[in-house]
PDB file of N, CA and C in Angstrom:
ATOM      1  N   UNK A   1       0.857  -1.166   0.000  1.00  0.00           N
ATOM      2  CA  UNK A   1       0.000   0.000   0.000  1.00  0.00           C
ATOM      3  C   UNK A   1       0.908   1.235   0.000  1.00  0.00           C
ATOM      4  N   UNK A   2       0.510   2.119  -0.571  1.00  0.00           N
ATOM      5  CA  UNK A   2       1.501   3.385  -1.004  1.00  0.00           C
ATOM      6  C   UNK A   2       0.984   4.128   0.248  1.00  0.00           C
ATOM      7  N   UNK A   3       2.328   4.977   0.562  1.00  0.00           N
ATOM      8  CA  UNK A   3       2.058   5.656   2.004  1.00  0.00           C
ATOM      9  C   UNK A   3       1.188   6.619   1.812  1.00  0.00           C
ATOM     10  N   UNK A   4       0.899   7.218   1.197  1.00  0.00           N
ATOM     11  CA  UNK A   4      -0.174   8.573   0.618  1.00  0.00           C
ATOM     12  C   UNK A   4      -1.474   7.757   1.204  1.00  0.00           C
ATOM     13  N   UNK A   5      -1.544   6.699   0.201  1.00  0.00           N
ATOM     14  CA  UNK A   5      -2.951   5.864   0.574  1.00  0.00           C
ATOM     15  C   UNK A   5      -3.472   5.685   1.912  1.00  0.00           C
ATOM     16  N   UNK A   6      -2.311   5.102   2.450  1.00  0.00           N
ATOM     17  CA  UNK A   6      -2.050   4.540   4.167  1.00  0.00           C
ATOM     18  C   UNK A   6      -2.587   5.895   4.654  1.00  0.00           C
ATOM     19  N   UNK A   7      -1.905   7.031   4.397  1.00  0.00           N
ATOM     20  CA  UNK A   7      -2.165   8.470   5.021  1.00  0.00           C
ATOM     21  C   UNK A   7      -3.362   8.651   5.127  1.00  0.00           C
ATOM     22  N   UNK A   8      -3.895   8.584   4.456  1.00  0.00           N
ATOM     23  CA  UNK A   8      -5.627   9.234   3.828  1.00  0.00           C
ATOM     24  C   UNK A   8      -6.051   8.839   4.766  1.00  0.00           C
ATOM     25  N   UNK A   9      -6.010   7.106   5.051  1.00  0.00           N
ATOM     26  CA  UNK A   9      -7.135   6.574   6.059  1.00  0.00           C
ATOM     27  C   UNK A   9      -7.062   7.530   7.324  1.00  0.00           C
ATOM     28  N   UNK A  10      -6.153   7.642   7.711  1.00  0.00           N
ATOM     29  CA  UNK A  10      -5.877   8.757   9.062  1.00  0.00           C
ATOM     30  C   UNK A  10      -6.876  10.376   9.013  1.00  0.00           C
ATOM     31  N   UNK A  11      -6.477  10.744   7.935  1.00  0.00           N
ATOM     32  CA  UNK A  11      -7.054  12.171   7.722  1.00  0.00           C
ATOM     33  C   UNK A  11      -7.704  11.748   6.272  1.00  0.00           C
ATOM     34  N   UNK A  12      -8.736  11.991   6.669  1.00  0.00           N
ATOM     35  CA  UNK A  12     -10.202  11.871   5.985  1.00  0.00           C
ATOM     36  C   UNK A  12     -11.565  12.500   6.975  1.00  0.00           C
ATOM     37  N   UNK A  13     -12.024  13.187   5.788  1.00  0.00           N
ATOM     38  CA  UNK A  13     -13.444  14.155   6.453  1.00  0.00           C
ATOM     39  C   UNK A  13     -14.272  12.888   7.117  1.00  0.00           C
ATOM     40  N   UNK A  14     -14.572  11.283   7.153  1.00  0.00           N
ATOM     41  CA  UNK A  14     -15.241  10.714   7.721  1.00  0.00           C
ATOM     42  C   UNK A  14     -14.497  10.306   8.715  1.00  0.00           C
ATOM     43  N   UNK A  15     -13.355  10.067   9.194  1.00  0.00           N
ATOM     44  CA  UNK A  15     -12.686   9.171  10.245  1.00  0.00           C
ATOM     45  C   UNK A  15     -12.673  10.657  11.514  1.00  0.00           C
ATOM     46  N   UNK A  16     -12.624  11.680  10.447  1.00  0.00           N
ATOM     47  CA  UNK A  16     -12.589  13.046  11.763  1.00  0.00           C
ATOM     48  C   UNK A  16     -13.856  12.987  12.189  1.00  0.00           C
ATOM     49  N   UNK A  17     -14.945  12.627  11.458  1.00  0.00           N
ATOM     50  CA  UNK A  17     -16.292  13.354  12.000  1.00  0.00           C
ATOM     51  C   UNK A  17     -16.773  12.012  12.838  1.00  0.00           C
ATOM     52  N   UNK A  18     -16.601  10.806  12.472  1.00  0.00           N
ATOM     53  CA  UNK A  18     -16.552   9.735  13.559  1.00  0.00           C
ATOM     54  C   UNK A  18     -15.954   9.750  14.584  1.00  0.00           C
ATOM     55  N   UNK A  19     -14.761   9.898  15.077  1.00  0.00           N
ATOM     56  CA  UNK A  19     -14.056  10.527  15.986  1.00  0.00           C
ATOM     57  C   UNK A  19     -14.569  11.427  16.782  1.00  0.00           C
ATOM     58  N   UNK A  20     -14.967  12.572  15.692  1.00  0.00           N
ATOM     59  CA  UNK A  20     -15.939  13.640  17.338  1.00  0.00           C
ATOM     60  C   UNK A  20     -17.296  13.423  17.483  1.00  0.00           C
ATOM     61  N   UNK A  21     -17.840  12.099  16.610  1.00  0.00           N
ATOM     62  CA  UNK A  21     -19.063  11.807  17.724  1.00  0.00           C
ATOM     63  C   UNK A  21     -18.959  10.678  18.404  1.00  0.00           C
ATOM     64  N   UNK A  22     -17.826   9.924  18.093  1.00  0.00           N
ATOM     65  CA  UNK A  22     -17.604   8.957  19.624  1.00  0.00           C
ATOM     66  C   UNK A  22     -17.046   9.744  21.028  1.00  0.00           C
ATOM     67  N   UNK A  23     -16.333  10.769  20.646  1.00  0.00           N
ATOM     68  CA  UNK A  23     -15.824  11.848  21.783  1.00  0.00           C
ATOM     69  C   UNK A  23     -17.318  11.921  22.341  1.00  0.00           C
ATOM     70  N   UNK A  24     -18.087  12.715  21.244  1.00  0.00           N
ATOM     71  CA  UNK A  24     -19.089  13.744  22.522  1.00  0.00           C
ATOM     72  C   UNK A  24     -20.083  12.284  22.604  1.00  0.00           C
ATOM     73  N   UNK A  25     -20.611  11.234  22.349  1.00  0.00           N
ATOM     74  CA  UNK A  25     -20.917   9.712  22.552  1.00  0.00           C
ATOM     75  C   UNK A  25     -20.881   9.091  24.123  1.00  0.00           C
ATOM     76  N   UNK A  26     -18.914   9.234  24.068  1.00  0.00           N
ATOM     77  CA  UNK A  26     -18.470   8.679  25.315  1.00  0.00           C
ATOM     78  C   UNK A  26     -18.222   9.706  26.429  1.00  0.00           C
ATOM     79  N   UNK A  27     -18.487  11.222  26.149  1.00  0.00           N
ATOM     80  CA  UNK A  27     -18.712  12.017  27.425  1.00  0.00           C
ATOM     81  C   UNK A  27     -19.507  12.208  27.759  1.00  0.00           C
ATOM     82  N   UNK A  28     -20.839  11.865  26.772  1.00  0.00           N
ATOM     83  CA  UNK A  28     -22.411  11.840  27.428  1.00  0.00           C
ATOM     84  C   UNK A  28     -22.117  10.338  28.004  1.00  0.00           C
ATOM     85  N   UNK A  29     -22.074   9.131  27.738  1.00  0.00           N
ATOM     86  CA  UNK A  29     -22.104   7.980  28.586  1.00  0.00           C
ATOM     87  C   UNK A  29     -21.598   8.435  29.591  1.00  0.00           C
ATOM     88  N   UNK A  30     -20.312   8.700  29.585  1.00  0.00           N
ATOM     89  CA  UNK A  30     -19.001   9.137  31.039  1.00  0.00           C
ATOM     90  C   UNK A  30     -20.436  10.414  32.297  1.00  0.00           C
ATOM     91  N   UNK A  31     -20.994  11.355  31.783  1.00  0.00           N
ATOM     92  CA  UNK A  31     -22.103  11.927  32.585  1.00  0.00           C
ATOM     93  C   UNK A  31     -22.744  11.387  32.761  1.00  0.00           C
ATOM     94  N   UNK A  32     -23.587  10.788  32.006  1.00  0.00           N
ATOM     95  CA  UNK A  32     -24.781   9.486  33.021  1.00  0.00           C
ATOM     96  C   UNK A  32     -24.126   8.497  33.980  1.00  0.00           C
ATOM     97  N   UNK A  33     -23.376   7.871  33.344  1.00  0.00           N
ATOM     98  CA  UNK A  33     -23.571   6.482  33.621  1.00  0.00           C
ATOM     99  C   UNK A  33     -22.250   6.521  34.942  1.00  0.00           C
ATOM    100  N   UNK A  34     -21.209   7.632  35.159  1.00  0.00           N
ATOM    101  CA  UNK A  34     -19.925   7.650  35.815  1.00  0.00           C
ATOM    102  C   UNK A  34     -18.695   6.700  34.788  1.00  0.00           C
ATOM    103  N   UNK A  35     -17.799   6.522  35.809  1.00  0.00           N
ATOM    104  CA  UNK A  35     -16.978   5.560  35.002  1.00  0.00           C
ATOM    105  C   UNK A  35     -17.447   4.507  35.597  1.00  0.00           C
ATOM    106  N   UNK A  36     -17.372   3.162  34.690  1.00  0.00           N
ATOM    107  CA  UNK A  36     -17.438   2.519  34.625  1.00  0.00           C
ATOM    108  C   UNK A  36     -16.749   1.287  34.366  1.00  0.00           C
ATOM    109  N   UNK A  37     -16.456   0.476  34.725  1.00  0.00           N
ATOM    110  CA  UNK A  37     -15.623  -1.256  34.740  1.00  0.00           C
ATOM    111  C   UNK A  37     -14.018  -0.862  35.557  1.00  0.00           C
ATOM    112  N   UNK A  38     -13.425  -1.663  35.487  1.00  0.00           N
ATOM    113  CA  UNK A  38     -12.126  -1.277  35.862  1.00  0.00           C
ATOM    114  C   UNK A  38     -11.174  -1.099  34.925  1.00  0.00           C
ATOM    115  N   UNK A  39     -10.164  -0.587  35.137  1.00  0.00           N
ATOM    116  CA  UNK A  39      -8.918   0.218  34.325  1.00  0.00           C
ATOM    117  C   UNK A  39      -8.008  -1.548  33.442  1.00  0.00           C
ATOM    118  N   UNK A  40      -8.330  -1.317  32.252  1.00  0.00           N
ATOM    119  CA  UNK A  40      -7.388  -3.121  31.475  1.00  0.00           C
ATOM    120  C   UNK A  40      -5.750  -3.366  32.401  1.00  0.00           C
ATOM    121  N   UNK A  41      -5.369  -4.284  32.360  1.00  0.00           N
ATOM    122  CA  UNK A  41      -4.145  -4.262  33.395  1.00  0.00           C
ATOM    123  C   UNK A  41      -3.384  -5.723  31.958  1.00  0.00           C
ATOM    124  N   UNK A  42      -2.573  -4.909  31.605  1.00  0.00           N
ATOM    125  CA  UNK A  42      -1.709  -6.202  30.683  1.00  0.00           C
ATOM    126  C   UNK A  42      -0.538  -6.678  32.006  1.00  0.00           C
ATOM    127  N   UNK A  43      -0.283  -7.945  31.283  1.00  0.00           N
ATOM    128  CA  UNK A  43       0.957  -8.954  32.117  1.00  0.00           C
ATOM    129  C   UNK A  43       2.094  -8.215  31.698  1.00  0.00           C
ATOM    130  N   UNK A  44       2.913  -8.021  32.758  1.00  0.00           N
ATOM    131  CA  UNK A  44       4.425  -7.672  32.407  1.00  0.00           C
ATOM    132  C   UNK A  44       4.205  -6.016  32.031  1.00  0.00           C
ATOM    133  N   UNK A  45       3.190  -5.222  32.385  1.00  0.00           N
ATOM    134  CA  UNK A  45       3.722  -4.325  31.609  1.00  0.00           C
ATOM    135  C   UNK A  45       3.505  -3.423  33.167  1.00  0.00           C
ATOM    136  N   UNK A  46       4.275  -3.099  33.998  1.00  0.00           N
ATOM    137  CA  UNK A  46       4.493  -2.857  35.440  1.00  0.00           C
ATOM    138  C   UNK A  46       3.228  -2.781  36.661  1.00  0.00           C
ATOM    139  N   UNK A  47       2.768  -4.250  36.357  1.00  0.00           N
ATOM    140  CA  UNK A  47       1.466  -4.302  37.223  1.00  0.00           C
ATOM    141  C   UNK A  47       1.644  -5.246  38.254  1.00  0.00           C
ATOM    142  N   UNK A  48       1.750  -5.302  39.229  1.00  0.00           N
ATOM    143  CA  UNK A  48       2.311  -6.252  40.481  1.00  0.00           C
ATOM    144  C   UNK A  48       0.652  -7.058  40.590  1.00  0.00           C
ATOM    145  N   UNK A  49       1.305  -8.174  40.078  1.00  0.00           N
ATOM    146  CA  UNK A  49      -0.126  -8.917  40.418  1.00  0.00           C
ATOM    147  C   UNK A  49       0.036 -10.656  40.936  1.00  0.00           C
ATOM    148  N   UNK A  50       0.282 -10.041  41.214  1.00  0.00           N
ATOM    149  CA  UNK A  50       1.326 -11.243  42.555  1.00  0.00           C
ATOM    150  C   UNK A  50      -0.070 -11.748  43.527  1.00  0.00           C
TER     151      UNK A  50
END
C-alpha cells in the first residue's frame, strides 16, 4: 500500500467526523452512567499482580 494511501485513512473528512461523535458519545455515557468497569491491566507491563 503506497504511504499517501495509508495516510488518507488517518485524515479523511469521515474518520474526523466519527471521531468527534464517539468523543461527545463517550462524554455523554461518562455523565450518566460515571466511570465505569475497571482500568485493562496487561501482564508484564508494570502491574504487580502477585
Amino acid at each position: 500500500m503506497a504511504f499517501k494511501v495509508f495516510e488518507q485513512l488517518f485524515r479523511h473528512p469521515l474518520t474526523d467526523k466519527g471521531l468527534e461523535s464517539f468523543s461527545k458519545d463517550l462524554e455523554n455515557a461518562r455523565t450518566t452512567l460515571g466511570e465505569i468497569g475497571e482500568p485493562a491491566y496487561c501482564i508484564g507491563v508494570g502491574n504487580d499482580l502477585r
